[in-house]
Protein backbone atom coordinates (compact mmCIF):
# COMPACT_ATOMS: atom_id res chain seq x y z
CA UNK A 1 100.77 86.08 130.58
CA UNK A 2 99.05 89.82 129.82
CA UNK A 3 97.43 89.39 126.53
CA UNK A 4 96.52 92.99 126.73
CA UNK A 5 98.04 96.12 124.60
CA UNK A 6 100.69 98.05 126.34
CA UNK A 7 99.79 102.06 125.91
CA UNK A 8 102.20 102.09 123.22
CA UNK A 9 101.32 99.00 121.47
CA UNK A 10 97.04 100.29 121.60
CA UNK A 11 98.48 103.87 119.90
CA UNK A 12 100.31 101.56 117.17
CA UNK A 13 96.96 99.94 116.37
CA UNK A 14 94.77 103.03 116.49
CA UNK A 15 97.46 104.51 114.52
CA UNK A 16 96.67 101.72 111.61
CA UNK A 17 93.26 101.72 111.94
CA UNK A 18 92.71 105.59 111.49
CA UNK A 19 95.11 104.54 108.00
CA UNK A 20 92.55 101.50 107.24
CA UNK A 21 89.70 103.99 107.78
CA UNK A 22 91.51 106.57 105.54
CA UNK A 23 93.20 104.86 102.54
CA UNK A 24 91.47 101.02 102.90
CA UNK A 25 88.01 101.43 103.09
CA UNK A 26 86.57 98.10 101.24
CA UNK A 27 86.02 100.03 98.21
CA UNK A 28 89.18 101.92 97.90
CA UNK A 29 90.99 98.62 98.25
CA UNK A 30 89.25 96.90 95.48
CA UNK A 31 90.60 100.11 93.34
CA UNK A 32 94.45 99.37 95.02
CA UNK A 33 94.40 95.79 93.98
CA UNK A 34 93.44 96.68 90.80
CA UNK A 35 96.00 98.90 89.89
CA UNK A 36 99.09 98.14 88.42
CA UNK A 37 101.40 97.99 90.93
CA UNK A 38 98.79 96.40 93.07
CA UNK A 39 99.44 98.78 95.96
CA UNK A 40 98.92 102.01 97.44
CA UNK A 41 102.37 104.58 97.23
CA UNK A 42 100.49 106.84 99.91
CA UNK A 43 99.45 104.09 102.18
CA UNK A 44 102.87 102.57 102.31
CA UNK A 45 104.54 106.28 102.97
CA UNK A 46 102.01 106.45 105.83
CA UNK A 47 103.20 103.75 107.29
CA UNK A 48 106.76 104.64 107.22
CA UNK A 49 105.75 107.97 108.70
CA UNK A 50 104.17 106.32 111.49
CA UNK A 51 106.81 104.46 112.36
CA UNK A 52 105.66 101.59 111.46
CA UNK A 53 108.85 100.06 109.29
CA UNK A 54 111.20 100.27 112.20
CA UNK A 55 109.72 98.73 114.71
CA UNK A 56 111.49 95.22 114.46
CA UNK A 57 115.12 97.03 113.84
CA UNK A 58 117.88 97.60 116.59
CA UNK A 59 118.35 100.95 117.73
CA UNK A 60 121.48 101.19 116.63
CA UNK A 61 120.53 100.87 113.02
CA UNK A 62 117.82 103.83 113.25
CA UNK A 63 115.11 101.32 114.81
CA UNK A 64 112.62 100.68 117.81
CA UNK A 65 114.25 97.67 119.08
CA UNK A 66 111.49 95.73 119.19
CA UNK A 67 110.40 92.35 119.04
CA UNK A 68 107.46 89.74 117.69
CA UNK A 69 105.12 90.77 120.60
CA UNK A 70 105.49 94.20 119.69
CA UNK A 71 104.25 93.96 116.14
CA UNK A 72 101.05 92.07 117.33
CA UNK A 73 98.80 94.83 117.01
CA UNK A 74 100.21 97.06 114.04
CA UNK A 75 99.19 92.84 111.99
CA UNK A 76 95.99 92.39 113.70
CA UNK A 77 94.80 95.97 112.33
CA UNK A 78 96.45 94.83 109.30
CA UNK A 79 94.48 91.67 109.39
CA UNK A 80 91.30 93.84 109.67
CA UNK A 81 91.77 95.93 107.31
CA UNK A 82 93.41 93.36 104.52
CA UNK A 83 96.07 95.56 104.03
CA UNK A 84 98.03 94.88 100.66
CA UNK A 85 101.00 96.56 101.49
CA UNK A 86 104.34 94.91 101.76
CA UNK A 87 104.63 95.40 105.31
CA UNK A 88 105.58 92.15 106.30
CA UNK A 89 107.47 90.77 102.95
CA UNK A 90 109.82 93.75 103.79
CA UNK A 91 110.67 93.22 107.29
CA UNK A 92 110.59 89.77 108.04
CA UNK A 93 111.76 87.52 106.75
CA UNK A 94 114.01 89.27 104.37
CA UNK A 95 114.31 92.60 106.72
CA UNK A 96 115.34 90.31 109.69
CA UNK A 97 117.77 88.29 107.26
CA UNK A 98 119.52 91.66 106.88
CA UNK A 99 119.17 92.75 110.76
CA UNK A 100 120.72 89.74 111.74
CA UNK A 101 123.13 88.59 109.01
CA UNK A 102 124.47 91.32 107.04
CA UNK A 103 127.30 93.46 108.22
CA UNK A 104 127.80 96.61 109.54
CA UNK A 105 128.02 98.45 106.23
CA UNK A 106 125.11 95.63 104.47
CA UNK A 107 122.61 97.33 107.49
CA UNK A 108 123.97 101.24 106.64
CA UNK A 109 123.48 100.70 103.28
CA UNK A 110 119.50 99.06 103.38
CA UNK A 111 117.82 99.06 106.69
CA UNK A 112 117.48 102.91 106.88
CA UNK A 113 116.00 102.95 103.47
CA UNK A 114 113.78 100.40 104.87
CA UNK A 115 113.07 102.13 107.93
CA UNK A 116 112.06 105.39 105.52
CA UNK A 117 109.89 103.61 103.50
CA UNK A 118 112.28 104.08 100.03
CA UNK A 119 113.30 100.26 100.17
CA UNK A 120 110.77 97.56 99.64
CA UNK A 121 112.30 93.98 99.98
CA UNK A 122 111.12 90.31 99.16
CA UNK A 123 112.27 86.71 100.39
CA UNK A 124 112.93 84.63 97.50
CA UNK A 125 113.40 81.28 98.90
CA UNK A 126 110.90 79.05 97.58
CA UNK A 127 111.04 76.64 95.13
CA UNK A 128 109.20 74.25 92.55
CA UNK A 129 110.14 71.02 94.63
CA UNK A 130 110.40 72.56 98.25
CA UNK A 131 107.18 72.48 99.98
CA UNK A 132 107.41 73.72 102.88
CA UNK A 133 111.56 72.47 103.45
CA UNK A 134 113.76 74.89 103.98
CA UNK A 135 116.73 73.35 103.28
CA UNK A 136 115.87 72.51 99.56
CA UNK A 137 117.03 74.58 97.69
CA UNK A 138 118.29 73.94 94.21
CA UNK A 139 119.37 77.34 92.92
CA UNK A 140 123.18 77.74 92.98
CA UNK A 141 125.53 80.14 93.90
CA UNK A 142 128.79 80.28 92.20
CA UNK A 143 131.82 81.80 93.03
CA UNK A 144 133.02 83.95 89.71
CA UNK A 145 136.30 85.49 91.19
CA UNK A 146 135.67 87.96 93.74
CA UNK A 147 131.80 87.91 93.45
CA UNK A 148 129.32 85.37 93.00
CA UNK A 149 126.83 84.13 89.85
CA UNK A 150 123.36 82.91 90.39
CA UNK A 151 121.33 80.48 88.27
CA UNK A 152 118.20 78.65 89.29
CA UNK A 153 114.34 79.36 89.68
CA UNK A 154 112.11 80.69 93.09
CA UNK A 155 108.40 80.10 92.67
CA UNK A 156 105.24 82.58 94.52
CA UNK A 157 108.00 85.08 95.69
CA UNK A 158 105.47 87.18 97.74
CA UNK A 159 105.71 91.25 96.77
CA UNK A 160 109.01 90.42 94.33
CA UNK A 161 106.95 92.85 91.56
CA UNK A 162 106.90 96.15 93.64
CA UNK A 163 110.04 95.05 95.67
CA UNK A 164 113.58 97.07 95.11
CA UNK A 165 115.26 94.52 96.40
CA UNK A 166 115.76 90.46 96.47
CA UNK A 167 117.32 88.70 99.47
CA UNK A 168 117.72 85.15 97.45
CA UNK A 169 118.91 81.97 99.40
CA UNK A 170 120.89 79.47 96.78
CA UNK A 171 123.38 76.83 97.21
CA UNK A 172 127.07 77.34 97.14
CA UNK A 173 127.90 73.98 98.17
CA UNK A 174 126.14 70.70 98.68
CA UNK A 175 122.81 68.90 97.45
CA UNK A 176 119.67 69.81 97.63
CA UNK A 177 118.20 69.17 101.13
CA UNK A 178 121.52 69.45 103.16
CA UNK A 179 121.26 71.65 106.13
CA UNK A 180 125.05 73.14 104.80
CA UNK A 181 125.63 75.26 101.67
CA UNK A 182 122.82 77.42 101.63
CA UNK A 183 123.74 81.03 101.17
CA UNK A 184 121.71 84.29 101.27
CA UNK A 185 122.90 87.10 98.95
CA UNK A 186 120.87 90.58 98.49
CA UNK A 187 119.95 91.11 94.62
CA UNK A 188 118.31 94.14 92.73
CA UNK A 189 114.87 93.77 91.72
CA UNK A 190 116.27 94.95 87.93
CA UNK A 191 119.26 92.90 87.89
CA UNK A 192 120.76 91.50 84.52
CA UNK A 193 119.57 87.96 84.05
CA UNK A 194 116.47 88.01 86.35
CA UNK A 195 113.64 87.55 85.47
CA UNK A 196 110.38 87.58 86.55
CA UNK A 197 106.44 85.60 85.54
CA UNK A 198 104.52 87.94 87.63
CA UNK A 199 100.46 87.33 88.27
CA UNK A 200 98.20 88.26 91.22
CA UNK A 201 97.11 85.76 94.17
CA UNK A 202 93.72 84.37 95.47
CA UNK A 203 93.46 86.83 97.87
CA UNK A 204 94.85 89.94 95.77
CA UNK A 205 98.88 90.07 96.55
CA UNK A 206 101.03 90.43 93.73
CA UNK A 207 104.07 87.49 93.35
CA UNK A 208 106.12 86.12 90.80
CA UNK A 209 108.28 83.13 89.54
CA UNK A 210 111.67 83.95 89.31
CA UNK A 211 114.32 82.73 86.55
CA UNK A 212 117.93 83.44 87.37
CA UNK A 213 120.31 83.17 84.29
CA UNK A 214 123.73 84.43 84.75
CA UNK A 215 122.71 86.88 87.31
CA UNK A 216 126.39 88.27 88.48
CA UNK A 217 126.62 89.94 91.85
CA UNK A 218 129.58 91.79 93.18
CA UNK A 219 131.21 90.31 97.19
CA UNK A 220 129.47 92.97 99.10
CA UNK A 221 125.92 90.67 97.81
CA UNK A 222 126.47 88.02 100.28
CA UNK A 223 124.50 87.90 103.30
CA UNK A 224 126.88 86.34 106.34
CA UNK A 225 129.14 83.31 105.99
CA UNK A 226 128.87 81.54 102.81
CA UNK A 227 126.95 78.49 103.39
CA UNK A 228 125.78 78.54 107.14
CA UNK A 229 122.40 80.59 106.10
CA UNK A 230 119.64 77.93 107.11
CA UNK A 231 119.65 78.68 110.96
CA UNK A 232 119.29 82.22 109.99
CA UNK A 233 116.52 81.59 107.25
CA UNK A 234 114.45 79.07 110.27
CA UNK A 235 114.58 81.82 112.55
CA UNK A 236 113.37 84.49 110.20
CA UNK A 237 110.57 82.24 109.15
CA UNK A 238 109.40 81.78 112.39
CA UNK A 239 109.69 85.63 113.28
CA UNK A 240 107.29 85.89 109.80
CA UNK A 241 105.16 83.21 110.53
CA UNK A 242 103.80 84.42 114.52
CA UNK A 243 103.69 88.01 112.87
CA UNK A 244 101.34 85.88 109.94
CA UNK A 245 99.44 84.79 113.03
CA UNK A 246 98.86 87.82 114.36
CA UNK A 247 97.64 89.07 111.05
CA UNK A 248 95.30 85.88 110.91
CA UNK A 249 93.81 86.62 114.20
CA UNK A 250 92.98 90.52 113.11
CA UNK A 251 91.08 88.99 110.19
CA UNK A 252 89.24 86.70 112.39
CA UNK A 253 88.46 89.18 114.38
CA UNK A 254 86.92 91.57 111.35
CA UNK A 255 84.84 87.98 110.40
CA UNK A 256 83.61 87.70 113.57
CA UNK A 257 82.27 91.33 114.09
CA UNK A 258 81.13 91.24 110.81
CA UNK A 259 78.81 88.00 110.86
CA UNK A 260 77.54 89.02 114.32
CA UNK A 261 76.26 92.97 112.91
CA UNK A 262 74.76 90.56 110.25
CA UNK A 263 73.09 88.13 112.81
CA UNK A 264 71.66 91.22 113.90
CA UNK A 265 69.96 92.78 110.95
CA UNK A 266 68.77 89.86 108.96
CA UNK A 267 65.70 89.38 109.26
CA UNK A 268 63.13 85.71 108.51
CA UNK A 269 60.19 85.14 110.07
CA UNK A 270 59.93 88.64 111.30
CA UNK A 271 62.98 88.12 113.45
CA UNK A 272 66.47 89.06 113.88
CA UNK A 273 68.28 85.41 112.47
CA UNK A 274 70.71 85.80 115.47
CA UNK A 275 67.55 85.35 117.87
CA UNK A 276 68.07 81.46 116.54
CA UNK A 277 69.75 79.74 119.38
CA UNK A 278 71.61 77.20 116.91
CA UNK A 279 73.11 80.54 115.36
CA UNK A 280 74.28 81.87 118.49
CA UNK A 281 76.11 78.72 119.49
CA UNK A 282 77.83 78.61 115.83
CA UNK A 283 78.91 82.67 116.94
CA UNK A 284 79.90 81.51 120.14
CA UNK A 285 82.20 78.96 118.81
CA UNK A 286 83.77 81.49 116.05
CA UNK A 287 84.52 83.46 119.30
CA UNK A 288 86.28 80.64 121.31
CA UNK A 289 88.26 79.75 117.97
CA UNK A 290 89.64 83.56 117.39
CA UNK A 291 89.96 83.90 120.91
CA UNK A 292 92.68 80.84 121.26
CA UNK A 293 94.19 81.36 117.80
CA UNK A 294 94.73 85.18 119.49
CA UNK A 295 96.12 83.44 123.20
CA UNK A 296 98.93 80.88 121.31
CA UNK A 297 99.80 83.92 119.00
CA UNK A 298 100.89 86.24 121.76
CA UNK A 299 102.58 82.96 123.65
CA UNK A 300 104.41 82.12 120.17
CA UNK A 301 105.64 85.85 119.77
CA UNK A 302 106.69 86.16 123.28
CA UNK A 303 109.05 82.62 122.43
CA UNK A 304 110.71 83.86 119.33
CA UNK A 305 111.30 86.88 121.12
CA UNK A 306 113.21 84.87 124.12
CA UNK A 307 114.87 82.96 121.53
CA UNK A 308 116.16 86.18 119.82
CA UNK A 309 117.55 86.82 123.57
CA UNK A 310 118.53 83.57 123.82
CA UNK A 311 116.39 82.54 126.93
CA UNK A 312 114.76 79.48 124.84
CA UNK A 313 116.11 77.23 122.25
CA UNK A 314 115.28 76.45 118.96
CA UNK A 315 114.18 73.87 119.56
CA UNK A 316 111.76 75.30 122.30
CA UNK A 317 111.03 78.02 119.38
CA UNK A 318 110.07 75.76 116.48
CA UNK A 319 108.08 73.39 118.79
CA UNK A 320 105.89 76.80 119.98
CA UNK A 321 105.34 78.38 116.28
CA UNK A 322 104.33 75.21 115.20
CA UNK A 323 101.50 74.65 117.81
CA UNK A 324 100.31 78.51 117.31
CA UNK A 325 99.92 77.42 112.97
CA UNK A 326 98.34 74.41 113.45
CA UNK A 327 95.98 76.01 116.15
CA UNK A 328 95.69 79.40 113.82
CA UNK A 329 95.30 77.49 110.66
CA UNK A 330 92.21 75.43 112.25
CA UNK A 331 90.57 78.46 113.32
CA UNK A 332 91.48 80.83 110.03
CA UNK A 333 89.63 77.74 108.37
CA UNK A 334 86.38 77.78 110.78
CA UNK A 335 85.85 81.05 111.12
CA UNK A 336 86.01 81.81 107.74
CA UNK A 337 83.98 79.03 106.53
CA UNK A 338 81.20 79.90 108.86
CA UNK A 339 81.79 83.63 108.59
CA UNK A 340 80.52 82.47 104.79
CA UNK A 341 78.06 80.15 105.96
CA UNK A 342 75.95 82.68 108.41
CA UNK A 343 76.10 85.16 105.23
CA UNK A 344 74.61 82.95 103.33
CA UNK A 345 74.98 83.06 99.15
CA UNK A 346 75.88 86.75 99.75
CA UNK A 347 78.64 85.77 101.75
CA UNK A 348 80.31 84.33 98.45
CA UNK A 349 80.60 87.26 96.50
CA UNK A 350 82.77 89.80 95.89
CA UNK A 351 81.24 92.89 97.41
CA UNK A 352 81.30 91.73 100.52
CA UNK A 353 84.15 92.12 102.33
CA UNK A 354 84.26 89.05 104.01
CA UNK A 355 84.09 87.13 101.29
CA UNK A 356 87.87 88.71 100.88
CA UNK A 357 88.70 87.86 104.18
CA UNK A 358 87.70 84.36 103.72
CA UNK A 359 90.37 84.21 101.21
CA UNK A 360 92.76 85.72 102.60
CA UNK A 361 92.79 83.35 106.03
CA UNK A 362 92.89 80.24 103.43
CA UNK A 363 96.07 82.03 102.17
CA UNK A 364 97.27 82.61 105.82
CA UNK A 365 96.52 79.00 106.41
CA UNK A 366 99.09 77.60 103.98
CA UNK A 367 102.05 80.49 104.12
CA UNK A 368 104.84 79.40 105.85
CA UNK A 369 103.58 75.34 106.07
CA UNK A 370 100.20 74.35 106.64
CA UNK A 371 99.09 72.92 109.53
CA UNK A 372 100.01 69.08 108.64
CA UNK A 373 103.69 70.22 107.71
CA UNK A 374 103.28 72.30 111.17
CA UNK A 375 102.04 68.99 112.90
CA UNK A 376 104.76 67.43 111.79
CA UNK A 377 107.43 69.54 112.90
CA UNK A 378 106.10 69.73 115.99
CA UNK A 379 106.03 66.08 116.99
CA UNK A 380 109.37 66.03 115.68
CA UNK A 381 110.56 68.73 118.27
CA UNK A 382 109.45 66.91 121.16
């Protein structure tokens, strides 16, 4: 397998980078995660104007027609840059829930909006007692004549401050952990009865806890067949979590080239510290970690993408995702403890950029199931 750029993809990541180097220098971002809306209105309009937003989208509905691998290096200058935008909140997994569930008026109606950069979207799926299951969910969906009521609570609901819209799973049927009954319906960021405990993140994203009292919504709301959302909501979490990888392996990548300039220029004993051979082999081994998180990444993409064709199963696709987590969780975790550890105490604090990136590949590490819940699922596909 080619694990280099196409032309295209290598323009899509200089693209980025010249937007890093313009609106996300490390100081510019500290003032963009400090604002109030805890992102940057011209940065995000940039990226719609690049293109950026319709990338995973079908051609027919205004789109690119592209696929996981083709998003691998718009993340991985994300990941470099620690962009705060909500690039990937709003097109996978709720973007792809719409893509691939909603009907032919549900995708005229948002995904161009999306596409433009005027529609910001959220997933609001977790919950309290979840974890990492998909299935359980608790909130309910009821059926109020022709439209539906929702009541129930989503917890860390990535982007839901500065998102327009909600697509909110909740059950319309069944118990808590059955793979049946699970619905998806959009909902407006404002609606009557929603409410929201909003607060920032360890590594500077804005989320809240949502409370759903009453919340009415009229038929058009639902997202596909009442009930039958959880294959849907597994495949659009896997989409997310590869294009989380890729992401991960950008920020790895910014670690690594950051501890070896410092290698370089710190000096004891009259000497460059990276002249210490026990420092090069701990550089060396950052390397080899970033370099296989960034092999099983592009293999993972490249599966969900098949399975979107249907060449592979799901089975096939969960088993794949799961090894490229565990295997990108490891590495997020040793390259960014000894991205801190080579720094030293400086490493630790917050004008270095670094230190940022450290936290941001801890968050990586336990988005979308960590690597024991990843573990797991994989032994369990066989």
């Amino acid at each position: 397998m080619d694990f280099q750029y196409t032309e295209e993809q290598q323009l899509l990541a200089d693209s980025v980078r010249r937007l890093v180097d313009k609106r996300y220098d490390f100081e510019s971002r500290k003032g963009i995660v400090a604002s109030p809306s805890g992102h940057s209105a011209e940065a995000w309009r940039e990226l719609a104007g690049l293109g950026l937003l319709s990338l995973p989208f079908a051609e027919a509905d205004g789109g690119f027609g592209g696929g996981a691998v083709d998003l691998i290096a718009t993340m991985e200058a994300i990941g470099e840059g620690l962009v705060v935008e909500p690039f990937l909140s709003t097109l996978a997994p709720a973007g792809r829930l719409v893509a691939r569930c909603g009907s032919d008026a549900q995708r005229a109606a948002l995904l161009p909006a999306v596409i433009d950069g005027s529609l910001k979207l959220a997933f609001a799926h977790g919950e309290r007692n979840s974890r990492y299951t998909l299935s359980q969910v608790e909130a309910r969906a009821t059926k109020a004549g022709d439209g539906w009521v929702l009541d129930g609570e989503k917890a860390v609901v990535l982007h839901a401050p500065i998102a327009d819209r909600l697509v909110v799973s909740a059950r319309s049927a069944g118990a808590a952990g059955d793979a049946s009954g699970i619905s998806l319906f959009v909902v407006d960021a404002k609606a009557a009865g929603l409410g929201m405990k909003t607060f920032r993140t360890v590594d500077n994203l804005r989320a809240a806890d949502l409370v759903m009292k009453g919340v009415k919504l009229p038929p058009d709301a639902l997202l596909g067949e009442a009930g039958a959302a959880l294959p849907a909501i597994e495949e659009a979490v896997d989409f997310a979590t590869v294009l989380l990888c890729a992401e991960a392996v950008g920020a790895m990548r910014y670690a690594n080239q950051a501890t070896l300039e410092y290698l370089k220029t710190r000096k004891q004993f009259g000497v460059p510290i990276g002249s210490f051979e026990a420092l090069q082999h701990r550089m060396v081994d950052m390397t080899i970690s970033a370099e296989q998180a960034r092999s099983i990444t592009w293999l993972a993409c490249a599966k969900v993408d098949a399975a979107a064709r249907g060449g592979v199963d799901a089975a096939e696709r969960r088993r794949v995702v799961s090894a490229a987590k565990v295997k990108v969780a490891d590495a997020a975790r040793h390259v960014g403890q000894e991205a801190i550890q080579l720094h030293g105490g400086m490493g630790m604090t917050q004008e270095m950029k670094v230190a940022h990136t450290f936290k941001r590949l801890t968050m990586i590490a336990q988005q979308f199931g960590d690597a024991e819940h990843h573990l797991e699922r994989f032994a369990a596909a066989g």
